[in-house]
Protein backbone atom coordinates (compact mmCIF):
# COMPACT_ATOMS: atom_id res chain seq x y z
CA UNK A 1 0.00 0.00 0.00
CA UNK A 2 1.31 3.38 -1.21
CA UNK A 3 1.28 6.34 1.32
CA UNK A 4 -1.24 8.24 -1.13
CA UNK A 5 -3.81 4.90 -0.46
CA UNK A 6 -2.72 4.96 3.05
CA UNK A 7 -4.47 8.58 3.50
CA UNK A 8 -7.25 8.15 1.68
CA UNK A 9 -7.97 4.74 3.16
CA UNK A 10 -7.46 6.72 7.15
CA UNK A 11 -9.40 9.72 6.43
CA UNK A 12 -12.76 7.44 5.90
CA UNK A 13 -11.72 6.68 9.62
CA UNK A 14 -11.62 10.11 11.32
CA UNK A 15 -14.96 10.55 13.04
CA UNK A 16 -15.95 14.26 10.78
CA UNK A 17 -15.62 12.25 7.54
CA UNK A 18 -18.60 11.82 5.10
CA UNK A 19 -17.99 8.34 4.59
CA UNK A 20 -16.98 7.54 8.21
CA UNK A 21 -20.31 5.86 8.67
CA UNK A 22 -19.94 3.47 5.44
CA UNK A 23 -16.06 2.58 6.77
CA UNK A 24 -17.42 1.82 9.96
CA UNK A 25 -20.52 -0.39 8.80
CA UNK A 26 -19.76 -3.93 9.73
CA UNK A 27 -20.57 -5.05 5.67
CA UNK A 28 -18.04 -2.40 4.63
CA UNK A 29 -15.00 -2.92 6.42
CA UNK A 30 -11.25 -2.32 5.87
CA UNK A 31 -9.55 -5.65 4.99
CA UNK A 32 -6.36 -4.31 4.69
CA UNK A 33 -6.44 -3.89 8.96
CA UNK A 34 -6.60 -6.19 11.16
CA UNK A 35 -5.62 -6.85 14.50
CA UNK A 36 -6.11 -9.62 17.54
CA UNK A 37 -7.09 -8.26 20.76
CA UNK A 38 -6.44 -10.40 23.91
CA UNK A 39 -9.92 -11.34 24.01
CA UNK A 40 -9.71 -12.88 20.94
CA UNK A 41 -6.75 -14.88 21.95
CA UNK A 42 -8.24 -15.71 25.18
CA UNK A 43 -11.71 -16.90 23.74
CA UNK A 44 -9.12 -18.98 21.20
CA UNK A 45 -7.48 -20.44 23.86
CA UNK A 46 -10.25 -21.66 26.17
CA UNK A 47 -12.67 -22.19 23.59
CA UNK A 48 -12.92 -26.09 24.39
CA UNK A 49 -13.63 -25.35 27.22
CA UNK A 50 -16.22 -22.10 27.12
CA UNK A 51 -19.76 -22.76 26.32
CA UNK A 52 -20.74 -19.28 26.80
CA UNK A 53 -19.56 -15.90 26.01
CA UNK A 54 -21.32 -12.63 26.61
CA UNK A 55 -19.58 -9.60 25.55
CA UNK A 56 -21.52 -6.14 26.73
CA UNK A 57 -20.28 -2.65 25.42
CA UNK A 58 -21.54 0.36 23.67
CA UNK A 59 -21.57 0.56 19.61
CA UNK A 60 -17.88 0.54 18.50
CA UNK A 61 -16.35 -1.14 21.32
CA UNK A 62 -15.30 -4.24 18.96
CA UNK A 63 -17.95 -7.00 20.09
CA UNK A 64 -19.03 -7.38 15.91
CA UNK A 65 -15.25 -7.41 15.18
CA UNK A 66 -14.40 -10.55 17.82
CA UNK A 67 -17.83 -12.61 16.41
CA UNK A 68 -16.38 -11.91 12.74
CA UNK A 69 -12.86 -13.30 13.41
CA UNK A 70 -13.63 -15.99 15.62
CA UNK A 71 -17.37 -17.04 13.64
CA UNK A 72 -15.55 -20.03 12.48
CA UNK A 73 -13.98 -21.39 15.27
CA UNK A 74 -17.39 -21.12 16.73
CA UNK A 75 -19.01 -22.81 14.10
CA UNK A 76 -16.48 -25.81 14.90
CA UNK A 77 -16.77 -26.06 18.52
CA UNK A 78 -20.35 -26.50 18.43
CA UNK A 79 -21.91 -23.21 19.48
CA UNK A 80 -25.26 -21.75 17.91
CA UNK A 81 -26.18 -19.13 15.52
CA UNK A 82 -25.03 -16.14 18.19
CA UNK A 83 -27.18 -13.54 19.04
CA UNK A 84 -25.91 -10.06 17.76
CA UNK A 85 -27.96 -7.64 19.52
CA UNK A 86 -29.88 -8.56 22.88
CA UNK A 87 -31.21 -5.13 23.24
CA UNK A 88 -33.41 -5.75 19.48
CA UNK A 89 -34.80 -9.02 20.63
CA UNK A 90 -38.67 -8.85 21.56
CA UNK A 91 -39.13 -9.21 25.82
CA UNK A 92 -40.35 -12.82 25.22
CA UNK A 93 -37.45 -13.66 23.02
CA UNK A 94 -35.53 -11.90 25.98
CA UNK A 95 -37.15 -14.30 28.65
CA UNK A 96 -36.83 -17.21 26.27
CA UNK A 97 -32.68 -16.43 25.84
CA UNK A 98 -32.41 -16.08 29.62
CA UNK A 99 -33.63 -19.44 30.23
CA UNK A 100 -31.67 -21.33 27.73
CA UNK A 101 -28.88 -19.93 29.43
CA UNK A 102 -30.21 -20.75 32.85
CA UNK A 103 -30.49 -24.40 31.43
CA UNK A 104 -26.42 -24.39 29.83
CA UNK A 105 -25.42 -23.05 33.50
CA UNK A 106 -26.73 -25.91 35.43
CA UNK A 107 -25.85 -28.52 32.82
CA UNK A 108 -29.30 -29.01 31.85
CA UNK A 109 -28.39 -28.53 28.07
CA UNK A 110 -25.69 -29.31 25.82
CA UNK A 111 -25.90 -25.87 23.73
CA UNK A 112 -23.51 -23.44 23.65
CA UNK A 113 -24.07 -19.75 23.48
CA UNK A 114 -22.45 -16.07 22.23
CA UNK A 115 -24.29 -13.39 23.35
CA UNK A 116 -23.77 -9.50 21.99
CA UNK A 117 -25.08 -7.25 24.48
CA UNK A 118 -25.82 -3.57 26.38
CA UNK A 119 -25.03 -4.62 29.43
CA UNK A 120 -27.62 -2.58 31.16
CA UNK A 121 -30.29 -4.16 28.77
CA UNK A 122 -29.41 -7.56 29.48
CA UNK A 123 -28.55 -7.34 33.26
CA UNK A 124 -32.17 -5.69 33.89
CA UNK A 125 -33.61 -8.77 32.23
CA UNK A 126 -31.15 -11.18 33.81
CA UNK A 127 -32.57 -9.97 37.06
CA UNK A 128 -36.07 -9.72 36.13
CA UNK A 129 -36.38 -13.37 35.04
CA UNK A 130 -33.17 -14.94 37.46
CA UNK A 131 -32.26 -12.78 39.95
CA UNK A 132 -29.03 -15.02 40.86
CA UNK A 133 -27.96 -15.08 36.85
CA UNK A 134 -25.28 -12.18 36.82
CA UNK A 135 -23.78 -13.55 39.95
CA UNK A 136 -23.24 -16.89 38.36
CA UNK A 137 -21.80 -15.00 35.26
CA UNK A 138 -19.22 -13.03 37.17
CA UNK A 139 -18.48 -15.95 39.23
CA UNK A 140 -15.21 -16.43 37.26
CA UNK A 141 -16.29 -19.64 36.03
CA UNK A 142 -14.16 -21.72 33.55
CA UNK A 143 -16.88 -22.68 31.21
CA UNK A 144 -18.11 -18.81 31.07
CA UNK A 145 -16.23 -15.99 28.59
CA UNK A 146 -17.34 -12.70 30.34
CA UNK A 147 -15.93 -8.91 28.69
CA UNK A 148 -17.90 -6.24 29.59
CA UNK A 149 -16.12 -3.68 27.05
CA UNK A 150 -17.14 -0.64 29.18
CA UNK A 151 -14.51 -1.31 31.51
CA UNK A 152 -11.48 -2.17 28.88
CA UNK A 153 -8.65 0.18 28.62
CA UNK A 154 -6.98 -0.11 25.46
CA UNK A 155 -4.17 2.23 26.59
CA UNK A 156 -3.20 -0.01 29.82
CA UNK A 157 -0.85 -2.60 27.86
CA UNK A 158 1.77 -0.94 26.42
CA UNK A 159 2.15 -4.09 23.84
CA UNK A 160 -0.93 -4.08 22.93
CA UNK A 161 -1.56 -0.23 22.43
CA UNK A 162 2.07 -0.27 20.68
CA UNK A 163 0.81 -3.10 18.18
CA UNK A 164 -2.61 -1.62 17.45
CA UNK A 165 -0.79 1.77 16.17
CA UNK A 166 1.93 -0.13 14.11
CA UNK A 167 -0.48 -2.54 12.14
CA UNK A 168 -3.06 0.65 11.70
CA UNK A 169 -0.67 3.05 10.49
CA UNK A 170 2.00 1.21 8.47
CA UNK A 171 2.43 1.46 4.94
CA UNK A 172 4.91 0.10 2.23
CA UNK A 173 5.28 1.84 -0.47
CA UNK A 174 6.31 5.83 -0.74
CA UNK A 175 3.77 8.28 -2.49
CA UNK A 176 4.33 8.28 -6.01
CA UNK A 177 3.30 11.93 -6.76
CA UNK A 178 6.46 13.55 -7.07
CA UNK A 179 4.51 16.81 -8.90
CA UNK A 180 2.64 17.53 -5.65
CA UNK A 181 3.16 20.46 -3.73
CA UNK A 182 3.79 18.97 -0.88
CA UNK A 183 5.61 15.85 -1.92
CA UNK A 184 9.17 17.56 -0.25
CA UNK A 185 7.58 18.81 2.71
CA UNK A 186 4.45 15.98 3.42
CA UNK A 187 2.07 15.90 6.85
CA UNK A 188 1.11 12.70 6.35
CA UNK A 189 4.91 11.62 6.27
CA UNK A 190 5.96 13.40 8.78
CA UNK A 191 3.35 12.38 10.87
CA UNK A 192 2.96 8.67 10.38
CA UNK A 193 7.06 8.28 10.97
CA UNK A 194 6.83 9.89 14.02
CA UNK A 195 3.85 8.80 15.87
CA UNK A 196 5.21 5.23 14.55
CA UNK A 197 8.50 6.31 17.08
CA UNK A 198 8.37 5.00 20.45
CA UNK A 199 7.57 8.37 22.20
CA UNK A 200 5.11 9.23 19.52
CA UNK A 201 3.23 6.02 20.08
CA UNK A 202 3.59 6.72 23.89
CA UNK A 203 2.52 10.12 23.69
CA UNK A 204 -0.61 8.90 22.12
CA UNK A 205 -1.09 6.10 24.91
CA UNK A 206 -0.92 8.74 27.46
CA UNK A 207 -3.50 11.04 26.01
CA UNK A 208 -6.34 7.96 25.68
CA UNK A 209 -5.15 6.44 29.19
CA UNK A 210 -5.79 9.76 30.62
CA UNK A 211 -9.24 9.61 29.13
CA UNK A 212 -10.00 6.69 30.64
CA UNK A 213 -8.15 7.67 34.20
CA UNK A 214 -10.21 10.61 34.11
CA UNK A 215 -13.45 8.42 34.04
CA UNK A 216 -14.08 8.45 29.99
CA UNK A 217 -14.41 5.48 27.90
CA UNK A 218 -12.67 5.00 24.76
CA UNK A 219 -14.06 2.48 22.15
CA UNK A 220 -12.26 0.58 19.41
CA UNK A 221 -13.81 3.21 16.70
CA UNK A 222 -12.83 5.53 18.94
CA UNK A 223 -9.56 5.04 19.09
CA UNK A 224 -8.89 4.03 15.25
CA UNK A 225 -10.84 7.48 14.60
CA UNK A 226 -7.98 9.43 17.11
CA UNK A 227 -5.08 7.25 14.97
CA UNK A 228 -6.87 8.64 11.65
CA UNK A 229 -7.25 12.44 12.63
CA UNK A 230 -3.38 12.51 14.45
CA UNK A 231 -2.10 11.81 10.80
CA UNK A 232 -4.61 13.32 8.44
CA UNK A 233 -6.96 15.71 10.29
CA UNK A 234 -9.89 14.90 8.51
CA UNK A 235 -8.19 15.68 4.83
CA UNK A 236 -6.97 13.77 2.02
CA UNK A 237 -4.62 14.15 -0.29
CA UNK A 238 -6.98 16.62 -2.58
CA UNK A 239 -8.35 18.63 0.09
CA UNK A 240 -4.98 19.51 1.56
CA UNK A 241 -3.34 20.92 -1.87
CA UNK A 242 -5.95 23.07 -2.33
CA UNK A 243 -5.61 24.39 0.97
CA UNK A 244 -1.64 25.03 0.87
CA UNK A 245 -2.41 25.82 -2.08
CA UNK A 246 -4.62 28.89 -1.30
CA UNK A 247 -2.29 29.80 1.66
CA UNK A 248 -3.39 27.91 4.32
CA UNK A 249 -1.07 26.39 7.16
CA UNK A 250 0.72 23.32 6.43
CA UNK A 251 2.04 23.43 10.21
CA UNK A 252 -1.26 23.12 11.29
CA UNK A 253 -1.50 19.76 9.42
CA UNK A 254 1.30 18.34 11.80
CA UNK A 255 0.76 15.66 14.93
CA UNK A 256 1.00 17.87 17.61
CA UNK A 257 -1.62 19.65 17.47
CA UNK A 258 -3.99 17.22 17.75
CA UNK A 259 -4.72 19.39 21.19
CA UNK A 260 -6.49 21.97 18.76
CA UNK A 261 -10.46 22.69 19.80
CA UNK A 262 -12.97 20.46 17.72
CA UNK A 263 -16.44 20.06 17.58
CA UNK A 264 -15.72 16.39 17.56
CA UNK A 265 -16.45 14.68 21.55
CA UNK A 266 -13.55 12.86 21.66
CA UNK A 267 -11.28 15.23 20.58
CA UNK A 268 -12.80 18.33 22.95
CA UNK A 269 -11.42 15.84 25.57
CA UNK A 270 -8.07 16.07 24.24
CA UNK A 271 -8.09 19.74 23.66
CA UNK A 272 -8.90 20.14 27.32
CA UNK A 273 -5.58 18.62 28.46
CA UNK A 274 -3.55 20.69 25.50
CA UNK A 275 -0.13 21.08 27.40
CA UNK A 276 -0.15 24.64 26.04
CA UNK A 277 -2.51 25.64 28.84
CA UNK A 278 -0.69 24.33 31.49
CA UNK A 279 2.43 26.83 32.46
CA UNK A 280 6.10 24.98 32.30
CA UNK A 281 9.48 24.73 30.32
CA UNK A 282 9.97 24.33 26.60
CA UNK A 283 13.04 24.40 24.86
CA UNK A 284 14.13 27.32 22.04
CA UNK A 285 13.51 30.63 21.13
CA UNK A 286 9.97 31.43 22.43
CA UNK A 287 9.22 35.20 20.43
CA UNK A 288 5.13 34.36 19.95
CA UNK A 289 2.54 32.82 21.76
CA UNK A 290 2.03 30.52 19.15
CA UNK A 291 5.01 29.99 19.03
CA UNK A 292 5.29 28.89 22.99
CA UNK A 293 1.74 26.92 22.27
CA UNK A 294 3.54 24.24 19.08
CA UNK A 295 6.66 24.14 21.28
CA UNK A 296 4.76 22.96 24.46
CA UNK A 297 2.61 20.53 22.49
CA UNK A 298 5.75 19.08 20.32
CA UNK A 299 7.56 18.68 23.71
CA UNK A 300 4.74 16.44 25.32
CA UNK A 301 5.53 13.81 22.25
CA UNK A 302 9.23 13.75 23.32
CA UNK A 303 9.43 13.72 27.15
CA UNK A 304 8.26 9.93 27.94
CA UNK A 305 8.96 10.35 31.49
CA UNK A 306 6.61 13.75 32.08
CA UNK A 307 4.03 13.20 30.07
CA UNK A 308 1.35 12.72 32.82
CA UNK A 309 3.02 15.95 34.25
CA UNK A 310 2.53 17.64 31.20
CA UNK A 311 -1.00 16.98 30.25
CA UNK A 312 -3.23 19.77 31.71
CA UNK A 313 -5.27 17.51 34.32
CA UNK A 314 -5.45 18.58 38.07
CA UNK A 315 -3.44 15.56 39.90
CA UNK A 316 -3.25 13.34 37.09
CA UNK A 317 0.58 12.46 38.01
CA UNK A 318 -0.58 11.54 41.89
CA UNK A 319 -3.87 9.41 40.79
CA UNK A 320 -1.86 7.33 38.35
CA UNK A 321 0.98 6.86 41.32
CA UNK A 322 -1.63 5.92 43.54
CA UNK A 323 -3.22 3.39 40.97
CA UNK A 324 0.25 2.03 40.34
CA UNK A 325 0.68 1.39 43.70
CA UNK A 326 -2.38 -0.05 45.09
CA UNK A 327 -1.33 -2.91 41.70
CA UNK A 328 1.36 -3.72 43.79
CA UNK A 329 1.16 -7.17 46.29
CA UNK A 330 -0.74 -7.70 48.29
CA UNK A 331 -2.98 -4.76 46.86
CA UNK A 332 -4.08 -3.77 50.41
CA UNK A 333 -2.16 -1.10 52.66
CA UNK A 334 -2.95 -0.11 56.34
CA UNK A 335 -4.45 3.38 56.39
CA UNK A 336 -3.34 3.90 59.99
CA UNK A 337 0.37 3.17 59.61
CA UNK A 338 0.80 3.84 55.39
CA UNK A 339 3.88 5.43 54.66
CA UNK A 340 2.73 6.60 51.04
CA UNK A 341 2.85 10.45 50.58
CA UNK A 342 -0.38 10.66 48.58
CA UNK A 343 -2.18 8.59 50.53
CA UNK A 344 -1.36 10.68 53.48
CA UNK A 345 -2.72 14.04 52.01
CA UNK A 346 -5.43 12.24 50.98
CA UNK A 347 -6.47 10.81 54.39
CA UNK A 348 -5.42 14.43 55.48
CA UNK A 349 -8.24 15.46 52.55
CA UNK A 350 -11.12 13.36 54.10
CA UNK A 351 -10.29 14.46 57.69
CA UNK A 352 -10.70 18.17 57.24
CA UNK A 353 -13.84 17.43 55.05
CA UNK A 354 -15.51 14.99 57.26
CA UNK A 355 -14.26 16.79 60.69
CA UNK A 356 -14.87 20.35 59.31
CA UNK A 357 -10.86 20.81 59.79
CA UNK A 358 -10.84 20.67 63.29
CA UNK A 359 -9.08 17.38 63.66
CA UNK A 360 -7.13 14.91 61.77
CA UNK A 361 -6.59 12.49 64.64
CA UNK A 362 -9.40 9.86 63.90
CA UNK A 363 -12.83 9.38 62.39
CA UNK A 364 -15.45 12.04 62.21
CA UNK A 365 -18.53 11.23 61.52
CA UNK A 366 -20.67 14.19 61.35
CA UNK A 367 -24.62 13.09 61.41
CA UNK A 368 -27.54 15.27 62.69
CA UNK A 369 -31.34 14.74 63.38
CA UNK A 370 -33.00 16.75 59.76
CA UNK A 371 -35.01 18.02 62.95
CA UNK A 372 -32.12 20.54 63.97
CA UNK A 373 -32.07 22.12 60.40
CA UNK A 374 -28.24 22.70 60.47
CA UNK A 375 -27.97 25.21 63.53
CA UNK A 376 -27.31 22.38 65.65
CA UNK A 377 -24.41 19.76 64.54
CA UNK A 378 -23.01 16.54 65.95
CA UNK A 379 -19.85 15.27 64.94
CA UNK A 380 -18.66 11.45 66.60
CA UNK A 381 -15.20 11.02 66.71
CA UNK A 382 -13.87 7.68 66.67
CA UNK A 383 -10.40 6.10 67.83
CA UNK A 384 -7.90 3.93 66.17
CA UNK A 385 -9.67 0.56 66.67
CA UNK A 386 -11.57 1.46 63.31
CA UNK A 387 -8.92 -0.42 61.02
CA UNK A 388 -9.48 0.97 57.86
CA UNK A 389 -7.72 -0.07 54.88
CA UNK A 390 -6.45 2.07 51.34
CA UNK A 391 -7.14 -0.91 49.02
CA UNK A 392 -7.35 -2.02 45.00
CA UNK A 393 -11.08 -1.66 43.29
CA UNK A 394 -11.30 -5.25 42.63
CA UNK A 395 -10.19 -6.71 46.34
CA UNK A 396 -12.46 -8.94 47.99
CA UNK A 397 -12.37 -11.06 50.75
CA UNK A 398 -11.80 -14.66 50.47
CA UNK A 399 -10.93 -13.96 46.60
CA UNK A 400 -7.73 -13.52 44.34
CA UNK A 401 -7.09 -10.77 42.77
CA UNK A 402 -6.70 -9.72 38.91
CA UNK A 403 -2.54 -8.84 38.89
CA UNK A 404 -3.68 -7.63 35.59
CA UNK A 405 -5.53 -4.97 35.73
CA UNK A 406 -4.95 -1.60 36.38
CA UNK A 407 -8.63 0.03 37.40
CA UNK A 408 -9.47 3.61 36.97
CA UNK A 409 -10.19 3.75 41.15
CA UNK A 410 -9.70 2.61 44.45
CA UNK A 411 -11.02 1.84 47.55
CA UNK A 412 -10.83 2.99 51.33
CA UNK A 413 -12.74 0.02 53.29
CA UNK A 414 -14.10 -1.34 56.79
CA UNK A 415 -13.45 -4.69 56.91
CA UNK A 416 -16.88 -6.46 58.46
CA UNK A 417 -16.05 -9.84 60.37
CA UNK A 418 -19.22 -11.20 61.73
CA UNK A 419 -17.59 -14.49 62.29
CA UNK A 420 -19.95 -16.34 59.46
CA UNK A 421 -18.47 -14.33 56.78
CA UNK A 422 -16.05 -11.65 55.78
CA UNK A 423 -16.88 -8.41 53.86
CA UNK A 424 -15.41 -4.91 53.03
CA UNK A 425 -17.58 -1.49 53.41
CA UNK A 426 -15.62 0.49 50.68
CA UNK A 427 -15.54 4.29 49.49
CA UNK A 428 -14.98 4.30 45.82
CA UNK A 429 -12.12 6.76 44.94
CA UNK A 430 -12.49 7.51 41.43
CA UNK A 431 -10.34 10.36 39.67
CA UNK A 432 -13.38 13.40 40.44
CA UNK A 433 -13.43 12.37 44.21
CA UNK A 434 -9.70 12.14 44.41
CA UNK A 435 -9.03 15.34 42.80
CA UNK A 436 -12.09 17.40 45.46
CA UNK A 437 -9.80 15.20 47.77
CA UNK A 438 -6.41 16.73 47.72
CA UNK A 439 -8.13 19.91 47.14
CA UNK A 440 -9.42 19.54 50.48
CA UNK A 441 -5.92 18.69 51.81
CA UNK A 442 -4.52 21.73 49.90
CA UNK A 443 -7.18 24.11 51.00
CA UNK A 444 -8.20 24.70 47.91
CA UNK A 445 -11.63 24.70 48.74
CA UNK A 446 -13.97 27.43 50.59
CA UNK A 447 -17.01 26.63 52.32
CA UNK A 448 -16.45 23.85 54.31
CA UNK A 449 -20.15 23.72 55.22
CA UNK A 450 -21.79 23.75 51.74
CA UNK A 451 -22.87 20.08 50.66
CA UNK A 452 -21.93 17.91 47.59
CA UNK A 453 -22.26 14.75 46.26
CA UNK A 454 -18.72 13.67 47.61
CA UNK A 455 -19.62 14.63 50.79
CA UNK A 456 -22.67 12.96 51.06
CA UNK A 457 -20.97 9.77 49.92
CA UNK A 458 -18.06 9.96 52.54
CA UNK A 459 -20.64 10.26 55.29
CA UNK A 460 -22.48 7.49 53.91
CA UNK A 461 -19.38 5.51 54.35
CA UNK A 462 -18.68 6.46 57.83
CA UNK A 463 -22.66 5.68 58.41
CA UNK A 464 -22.20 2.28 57.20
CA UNK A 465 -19.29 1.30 59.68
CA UNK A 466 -21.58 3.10 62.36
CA UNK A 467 -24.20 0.80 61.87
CA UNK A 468 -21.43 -2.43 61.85
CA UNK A 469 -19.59 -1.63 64.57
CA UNK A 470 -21.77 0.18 67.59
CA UNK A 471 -19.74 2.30 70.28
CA UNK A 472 -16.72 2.54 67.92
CA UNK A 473 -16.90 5.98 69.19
CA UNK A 474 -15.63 7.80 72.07
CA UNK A 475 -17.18 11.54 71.87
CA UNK A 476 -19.57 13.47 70.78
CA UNK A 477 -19.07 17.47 69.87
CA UNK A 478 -22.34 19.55 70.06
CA UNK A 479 -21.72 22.54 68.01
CA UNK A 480 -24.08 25.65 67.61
CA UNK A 481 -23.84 27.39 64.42
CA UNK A 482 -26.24 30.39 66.09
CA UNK A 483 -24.41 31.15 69.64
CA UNK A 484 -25.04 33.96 72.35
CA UNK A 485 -23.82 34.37 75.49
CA UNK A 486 -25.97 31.37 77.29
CA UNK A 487 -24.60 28.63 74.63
CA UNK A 488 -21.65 27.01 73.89
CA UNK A 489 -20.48 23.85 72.28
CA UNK A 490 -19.78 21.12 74.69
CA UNK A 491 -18.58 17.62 74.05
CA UNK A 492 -19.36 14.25 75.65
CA UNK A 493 -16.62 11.63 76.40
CA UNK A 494 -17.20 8.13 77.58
CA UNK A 495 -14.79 7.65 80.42
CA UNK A 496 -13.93 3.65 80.88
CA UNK A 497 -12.73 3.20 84.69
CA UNK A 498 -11.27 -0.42 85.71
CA UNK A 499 -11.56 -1.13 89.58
CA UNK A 500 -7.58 -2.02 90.90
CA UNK A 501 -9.07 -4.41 93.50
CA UNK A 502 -12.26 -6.03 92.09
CA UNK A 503 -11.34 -5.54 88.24
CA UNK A 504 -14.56 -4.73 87.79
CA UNK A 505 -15.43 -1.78 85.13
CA UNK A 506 -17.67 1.09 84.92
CA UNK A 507 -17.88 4.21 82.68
CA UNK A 508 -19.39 7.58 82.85
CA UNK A 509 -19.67 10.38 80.60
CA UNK A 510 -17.91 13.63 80.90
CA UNK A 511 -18.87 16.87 79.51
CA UNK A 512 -16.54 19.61 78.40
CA UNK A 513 -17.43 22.95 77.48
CA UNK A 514 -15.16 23.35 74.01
CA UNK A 515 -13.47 26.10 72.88
């Protein structure tokens, strides 16, 4: 394939392009590309052993492209005509699908099924017609193939992310249009041979793992659409003569500044991290500020080792640290005794939120009757026998552990031993709570009294080990927001007092007037 085929067969990809629909449509596909995913390879190796697989995912995550390339080995193995959409089937051919695979489960039936899926479509059936379905699924069960797309990062393996942009992006042959314009001085070249480097292919698995860090979700199109636009910007060869040709940019044109605003969703995401709008270092003669804005982007794709640092994202560097960490053995850290810097702020983070910043020597729950209507607040304050834990998303007790996967969050947990069974009470850290987090560490943050959604869920926490663990507390802080002279806040401490003689105890409560 020439270079001049190369652009004309990648601009059909880029999400702007007229005939992006038609290159997408599973009947119309590009031939010349393909590539297998480890879920292929997985579903290929345990295929004598699967009888079903359910992939769930949006349009474009890649579940059409799997059936296509493994269909045949299907077809030998003894599986069924699959079903390609869930979500189109009528609700009694819904029912009717949910039973048959109720019947494979317990062993009832020989058949073997592929299921294409929404997985909130199909797990809102599941539970209307077998409410202990899903938890068979997810069971990690040999003889099930489970990918819910939603949660795949195609940036976390740096192999795989690395082999996607070679095989998508390579060409053979040069451009045999010596007579063009900009045959000496090419984009497309330029671009391809350097995002085809190793820290051009990094830089580009930084931006879409930041996506996904950040909470987004980047599909298969997706991401063949992002490869498409870095090289050709939505242009072939045609379009971009005339331009240059009229006086336009060529510059413009190049890899870098992919971080330009576009209408496009995807790519607003990237122009939202542009390193040109954070403030830092760049090498050469700086005279404009466009100049300062090409020079900041270029620098991002040649820096491996700050290019979290460089992308425009509040904490970005600190969450991925974090993440990076709690993948490490044996996933679980003491929150009490932690050594990790981060971790520390952002324990320091949840005290001054939860405690108002009074104190950030133990647990503060603050929870008030609705009846006091905020004038009147009482905060608990618990010891260090509440053994909390910082831990990995996935952790559960009595279960091993994915060394895999690198999730998007994290955990701060209760562990709940009732003596029958174990259990962890977690608070989900994704990237928006850890970021309002270390804001709250930093003092970045104003009213300490004004509520929010990452409030609420913090107290919830706390509420949760309350109920679990009764008297885990010690005092109890009245505080009046509307004081005169005849009120003050006063606290209540249970006092614990052990007889030297008899060894018999008793406690009593104290009350303090507080400053």
């Amino acid at each position: 394939m020439t270079l001049y085929d190369k652009v004309n067969l990648l601009v059909r990809y880029c999400a702007q392009h007229q005939s992006h629909g038609f290159m997408m449509d599973e009947r119309n596909t590009d031939n010349s590309f393909h590539i297998s995913l480890p879920q292929e390879e997985e579903i290929r190796s345990r295929i004598e052993k699967i009888r079903v697989i359910l992939l769930t995912g949006e349009a474009g995550d890649g579940k059409s492209r799997i059936l296509r390339s493994v269909g045949p080995l299907l077809a030998d193995n003894g599986f069924g005509e699959p079903c390609r959409d869930f979500s189109a089937l009528s609700e009694e051919k819904k029912k009717e699908l949910i039973l048959r695979l109720r019947e494979v489960l317990d062993g009832k039936s020989a058949e073997k099924l592929m299921i294409l899926a929404n997985v909130g479509v199909f797990t809102q059936t599941a539970i209307r017609y077998d409410i202990r379905l899903m938890e068979e699924l997810t069971d990690g069960r040999e003889d099930v193939f489970l990918c819910n797309f939603e949660h795949r990062n195609l940036a976390e393996d740096q192999a795989v992310f690395r082999h996607i942009v070679s095989r998508f992006l390579c060409y053979d042959q040069p451009c045999a249009n010596t007579d063009c314009i900009c045959f000496a001085d090419c984009a497309y070249r330029t671009n391809i041979a350097k995002l085809l480097t190793d820290s051009g292919m990094e830089g580009l698995r930084v931006i879409c793992n930041a996506v996904y860090l950040t909470g987004g979700h980047l599909t298969f199109r997706e991401l063949l659409s992002l490869l498409a636009y870095a090289v050709t910007f939505g242009q072939d060869c045609g379009q971009r003569v005339r331009g240059i040709a009229e006086g336009g940019d060529a510059e413009h044109f190049l890899y870098y500044n992919i971080f330009e605003q576009s209408q496009d969703a995807l790519l607003r995401k990237v122009a939202e991290m542009d390193p040109a709008l954070k403030r830092g270092p760049c090498g050469g003669e700086i005279r404009t500020i466009r100049e300062y804005i090409r020079a900041r982007r270029r620098e991002f794709f040649e820096h491996q080792e700050r290019q979290y640092e460089m992308l425009r994202v509040d904490y970005l560097p600190e969450f991925y640290a974090v993440l990076g960490y709690m993948n490490q053995r044996p996933y679980h850290y003491d929150a009490s005794r932690d050594t990790n810097e981060i971790l520390r702020m952002l324990k320091r983070g949840i005290n001054k939120m939860s405690s108002q910043g009074r104190s950030d020597a133990g647990l503060v729950v603050t929870d008030t009757p609705p009846i006091f209507d905020g004038r009147i607040r009482m905060e608990f304050l618990g010891l260090a026998d509440v053994a909390l834990i910082w831990n990995r998303y996935d952790l559960r007790a009595g279960q091993a552990a994915d060394a895999g996967r690198l999730w998007n969050r994290f955990c701060l947990s209760y562990m709940v031993n009732t003596g029958q069974q174990k259990e962890l009470l977690s608070l989900v850290i994704d990237y928006r709570l850890f970021r309002y987090l270390m804001m709250c560490s930093q003092d970045y943050f104003m009213n300490r009294n004004a509520s929010s959604t990452e409030e609420n869920a913090v107290s919830t926490f706390y509420r949760k080990i309350l109920q679990q663990k009764e008297q885990i507390y010690s005092s109890i802080v009245i505080r009046f927001e509307e004081k005169s002279e005849e009120i003050c806040d006063f606290s209540l401490h249970v006092h614990e007092e052990e007889d030297f003689f008899s060894g018999e105890t008793s406690q009593s409560i104290r009350i303090r007037k507080e400053d």
